[in-house]
Protein backbone atom coordinates (compact mmCIF):
# COMPACT_ATOMS: atom_id res chain seq x y z
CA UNK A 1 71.81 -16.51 36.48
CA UNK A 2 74.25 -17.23 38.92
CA UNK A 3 75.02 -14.00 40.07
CA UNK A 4 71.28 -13.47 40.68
CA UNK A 5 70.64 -16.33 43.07
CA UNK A 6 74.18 -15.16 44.73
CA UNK A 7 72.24 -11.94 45.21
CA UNK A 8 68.39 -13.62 46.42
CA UNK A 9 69.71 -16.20 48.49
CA UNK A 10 70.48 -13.35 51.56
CA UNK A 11 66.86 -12.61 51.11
CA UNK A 12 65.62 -15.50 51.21
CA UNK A 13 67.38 -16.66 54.22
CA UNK A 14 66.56 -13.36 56.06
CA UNK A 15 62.58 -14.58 55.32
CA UNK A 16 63.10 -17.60 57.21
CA UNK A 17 61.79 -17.18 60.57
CA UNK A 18 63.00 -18.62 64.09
CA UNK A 19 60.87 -21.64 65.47
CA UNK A 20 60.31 -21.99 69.55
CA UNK A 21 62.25 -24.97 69.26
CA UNK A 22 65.56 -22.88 68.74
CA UNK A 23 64.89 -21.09 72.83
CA UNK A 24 64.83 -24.99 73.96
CA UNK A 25 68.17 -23.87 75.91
CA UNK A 26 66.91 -20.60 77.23
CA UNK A 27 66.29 -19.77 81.02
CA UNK A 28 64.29 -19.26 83.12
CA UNK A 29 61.87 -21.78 82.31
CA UNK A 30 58.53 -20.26 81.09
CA UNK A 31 55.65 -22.47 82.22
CA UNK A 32 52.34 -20.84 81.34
CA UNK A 33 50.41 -21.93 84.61
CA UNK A 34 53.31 -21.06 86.84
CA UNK A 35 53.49 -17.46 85.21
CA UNK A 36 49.84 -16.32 84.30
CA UNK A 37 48.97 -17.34 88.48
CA UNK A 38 47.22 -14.71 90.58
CA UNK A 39 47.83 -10.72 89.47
CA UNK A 40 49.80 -9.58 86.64
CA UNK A 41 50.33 -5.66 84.84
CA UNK A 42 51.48 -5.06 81.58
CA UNK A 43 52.07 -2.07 79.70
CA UNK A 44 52.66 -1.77 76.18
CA UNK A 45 52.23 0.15 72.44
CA UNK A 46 50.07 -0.90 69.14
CA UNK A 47 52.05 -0.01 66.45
CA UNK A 48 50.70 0.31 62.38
CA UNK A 49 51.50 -1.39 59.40
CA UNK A 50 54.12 1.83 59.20
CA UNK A 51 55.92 1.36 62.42
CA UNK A 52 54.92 4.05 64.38
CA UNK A 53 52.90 4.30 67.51
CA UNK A 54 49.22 4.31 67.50
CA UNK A 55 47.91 3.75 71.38
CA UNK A 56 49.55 3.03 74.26
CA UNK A 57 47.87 0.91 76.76
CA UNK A 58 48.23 -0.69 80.51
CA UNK A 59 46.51 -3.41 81.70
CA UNK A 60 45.55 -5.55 84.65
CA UNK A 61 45.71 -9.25 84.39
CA UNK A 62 44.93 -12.02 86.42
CA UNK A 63 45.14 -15.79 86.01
CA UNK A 64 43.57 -18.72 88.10
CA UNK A 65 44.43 -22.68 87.14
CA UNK A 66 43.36 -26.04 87.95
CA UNK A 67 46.48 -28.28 87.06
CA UNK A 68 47.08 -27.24 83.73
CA UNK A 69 43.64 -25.92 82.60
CA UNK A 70 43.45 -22.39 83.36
CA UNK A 71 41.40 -18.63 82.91
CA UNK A 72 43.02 -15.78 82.45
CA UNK A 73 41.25 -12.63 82.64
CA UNK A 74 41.94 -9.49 81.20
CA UNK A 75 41.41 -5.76 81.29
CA UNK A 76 42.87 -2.81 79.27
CA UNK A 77 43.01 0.79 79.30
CA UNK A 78 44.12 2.53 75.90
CA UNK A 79 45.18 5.69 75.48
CA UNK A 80 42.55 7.02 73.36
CA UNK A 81 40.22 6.47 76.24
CA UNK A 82 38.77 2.77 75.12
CA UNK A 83 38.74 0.05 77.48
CA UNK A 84 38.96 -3.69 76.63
CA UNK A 85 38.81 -6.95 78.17
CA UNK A 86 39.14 -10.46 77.13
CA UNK A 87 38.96 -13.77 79.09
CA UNK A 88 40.88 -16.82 78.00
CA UNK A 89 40.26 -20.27 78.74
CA UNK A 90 44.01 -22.23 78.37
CA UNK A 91 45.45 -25.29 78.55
CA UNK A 92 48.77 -26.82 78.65
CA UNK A 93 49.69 -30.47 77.78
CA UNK A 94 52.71 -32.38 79.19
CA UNK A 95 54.38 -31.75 76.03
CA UNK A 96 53.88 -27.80 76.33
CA UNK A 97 51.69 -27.75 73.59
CA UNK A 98 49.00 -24.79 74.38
CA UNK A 99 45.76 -24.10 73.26
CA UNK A 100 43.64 -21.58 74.14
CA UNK A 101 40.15 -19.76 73.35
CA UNK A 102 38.35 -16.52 73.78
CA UNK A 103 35.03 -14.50 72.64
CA UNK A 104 36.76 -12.43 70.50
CA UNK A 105 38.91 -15.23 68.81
CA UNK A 106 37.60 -16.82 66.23
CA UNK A 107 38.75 -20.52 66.36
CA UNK A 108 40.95 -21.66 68.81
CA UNK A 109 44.87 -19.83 69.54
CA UNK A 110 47.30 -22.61 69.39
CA UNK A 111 51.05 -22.96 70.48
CA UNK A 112 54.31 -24.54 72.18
CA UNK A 113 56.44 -23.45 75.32
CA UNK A 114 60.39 -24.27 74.77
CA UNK A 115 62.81 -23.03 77.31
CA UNK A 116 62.16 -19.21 78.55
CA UNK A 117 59.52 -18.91 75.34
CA UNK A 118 56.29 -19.37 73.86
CA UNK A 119 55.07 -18.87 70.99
CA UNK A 120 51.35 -18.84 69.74
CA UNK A 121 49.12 -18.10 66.77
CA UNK A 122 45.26 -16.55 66.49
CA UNK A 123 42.90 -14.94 64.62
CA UNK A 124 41.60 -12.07 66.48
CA UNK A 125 38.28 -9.76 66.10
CA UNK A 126 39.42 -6.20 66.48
CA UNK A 127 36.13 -3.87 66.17
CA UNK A 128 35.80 -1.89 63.16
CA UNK A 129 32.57 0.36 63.41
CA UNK A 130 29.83 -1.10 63.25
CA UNK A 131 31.73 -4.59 62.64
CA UNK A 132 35.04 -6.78 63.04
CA UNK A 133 38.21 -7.20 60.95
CA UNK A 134 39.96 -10.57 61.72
CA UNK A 135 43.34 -10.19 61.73
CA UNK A 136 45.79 -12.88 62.46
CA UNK A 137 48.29 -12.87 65.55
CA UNK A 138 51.47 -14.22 65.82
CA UNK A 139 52.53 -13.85 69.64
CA UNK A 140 56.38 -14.19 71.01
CA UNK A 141 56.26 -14.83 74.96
CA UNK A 142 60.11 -14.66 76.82
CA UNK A 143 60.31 -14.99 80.05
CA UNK A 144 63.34 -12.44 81.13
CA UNK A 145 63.40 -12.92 84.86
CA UNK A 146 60.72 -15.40 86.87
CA UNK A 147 58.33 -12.16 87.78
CA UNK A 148 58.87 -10.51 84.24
CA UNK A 149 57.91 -11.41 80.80
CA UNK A 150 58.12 -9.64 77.31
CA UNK A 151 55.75 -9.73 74.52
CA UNK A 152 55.91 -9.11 71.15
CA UNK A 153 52.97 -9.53 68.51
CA UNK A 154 52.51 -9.16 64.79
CA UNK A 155 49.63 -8.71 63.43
CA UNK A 156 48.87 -9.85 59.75
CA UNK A 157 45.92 -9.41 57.21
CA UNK A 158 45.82 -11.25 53.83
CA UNK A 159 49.66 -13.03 55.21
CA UNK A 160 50.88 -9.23 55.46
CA UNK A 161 51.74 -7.53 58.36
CA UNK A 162 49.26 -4.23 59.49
CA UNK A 163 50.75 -4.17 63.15
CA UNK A 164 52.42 -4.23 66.40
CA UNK A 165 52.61 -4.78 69.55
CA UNK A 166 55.12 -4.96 72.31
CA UNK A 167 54.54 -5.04 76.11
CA UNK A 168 56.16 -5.75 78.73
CA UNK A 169 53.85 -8.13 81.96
CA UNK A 170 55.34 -8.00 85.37
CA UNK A 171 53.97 -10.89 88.09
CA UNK A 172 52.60 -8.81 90.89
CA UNK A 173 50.73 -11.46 93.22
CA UNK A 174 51.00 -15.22 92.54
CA UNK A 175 48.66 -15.90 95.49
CA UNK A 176 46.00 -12.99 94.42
CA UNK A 177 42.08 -13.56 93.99
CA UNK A 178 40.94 -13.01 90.53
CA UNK A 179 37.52 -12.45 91.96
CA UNK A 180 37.84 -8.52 91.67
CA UNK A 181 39.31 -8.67 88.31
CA UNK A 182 36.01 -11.45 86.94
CA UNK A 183 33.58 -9.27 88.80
CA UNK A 184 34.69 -5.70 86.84
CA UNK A 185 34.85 -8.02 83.33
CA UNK A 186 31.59 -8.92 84.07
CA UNK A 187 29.95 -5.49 84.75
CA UNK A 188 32.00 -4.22 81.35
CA UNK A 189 30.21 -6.99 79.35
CA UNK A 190 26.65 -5.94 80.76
CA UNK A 191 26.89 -2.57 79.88
């Protein structure tokens, strides 16, 4: 019996996962209204429950804030030829606790900054034909330099991971109108 816990404990402990509280330390700072200001690009791949690429995708983001309320718009071009957008409405409390909400998100996305990291959890609507599957997100956020970020998201169905998806966000214009950005959202949503 002993010799079979010996052998399950490395297991176990390699199921154990890393909390945001462990990046406390880390720099630079990552503070969500400071980073998601004005324009932003990202670039990134989906990857399936097998590892391997799906899509790639770009995309163009831009965020606007009052204090630490906030609305971050974005738009994304896939390699297969779709095109997405989602606008998020965020906040951030003095304790870096975020919470966040969108119209394909069904509840409300909730997380915590900690040094150069946050971390946040969902459940998205992905479109399926003629209807959704809700899949849960888990996102990672690091902040590697002040002007560039990396993401990395796992996507989970019935608590088992069906995919990936890493990308990489690169501040372009801190002090840039999001007017452009809310106008094309707007003319994808009508039609």
């Amino acid at each position: 019996m002993m010799r079979f816990i010996a052998l399950l404990a490395p297991l176990l402990l390699w199921g154990c996962s890393h909390q945001v509280q462990d990046y406390q330390q880390q720099t630079p700072t990552f503070h969500l209204p400071d980073y998601f200001s004005g324009s932003l690009n990202a670039y990134g791949v989906v990857k399936n429950w097998q590892g391997k690429q799906s899509v790639r995708f770009s995309a163009e983001l831009c965020g606007q804030w009052q204090g630490n309320e906030g609305t971050l718009f974005e738009l994304f071009h896939f390699s297969d030829g779709r095109v997405e957008q989602r606008i998020w409405q965020l906040a951030v409390d003095k304790d870096g606790k975020v919470t966040g909400s969108a119209a394909d998100v069904t509840g409300q996305a909730t997380g915590q900054q900690a040094g150069n990291t946050l971390y946040w959890e969902y459940v998205l609507q992905i479109p399926d034909g003629d209807g959704v599957i809700e899949v849960k997100v888990e996102d990672w956020l690091y902040l590697v330099t002040p002007q560039q970020l990396m993401n990395q998201s796992t996507l989970y169905k019935f608590g088992l991971p069906v995919g990936e998806i890493i990308l990489s966000i690169q501040q372009q214009d801190i002090t840039a109108s999001c007017n452009a950005l809310e106008q094309q959202l707007a003319e994808l949503r009508a039609g």
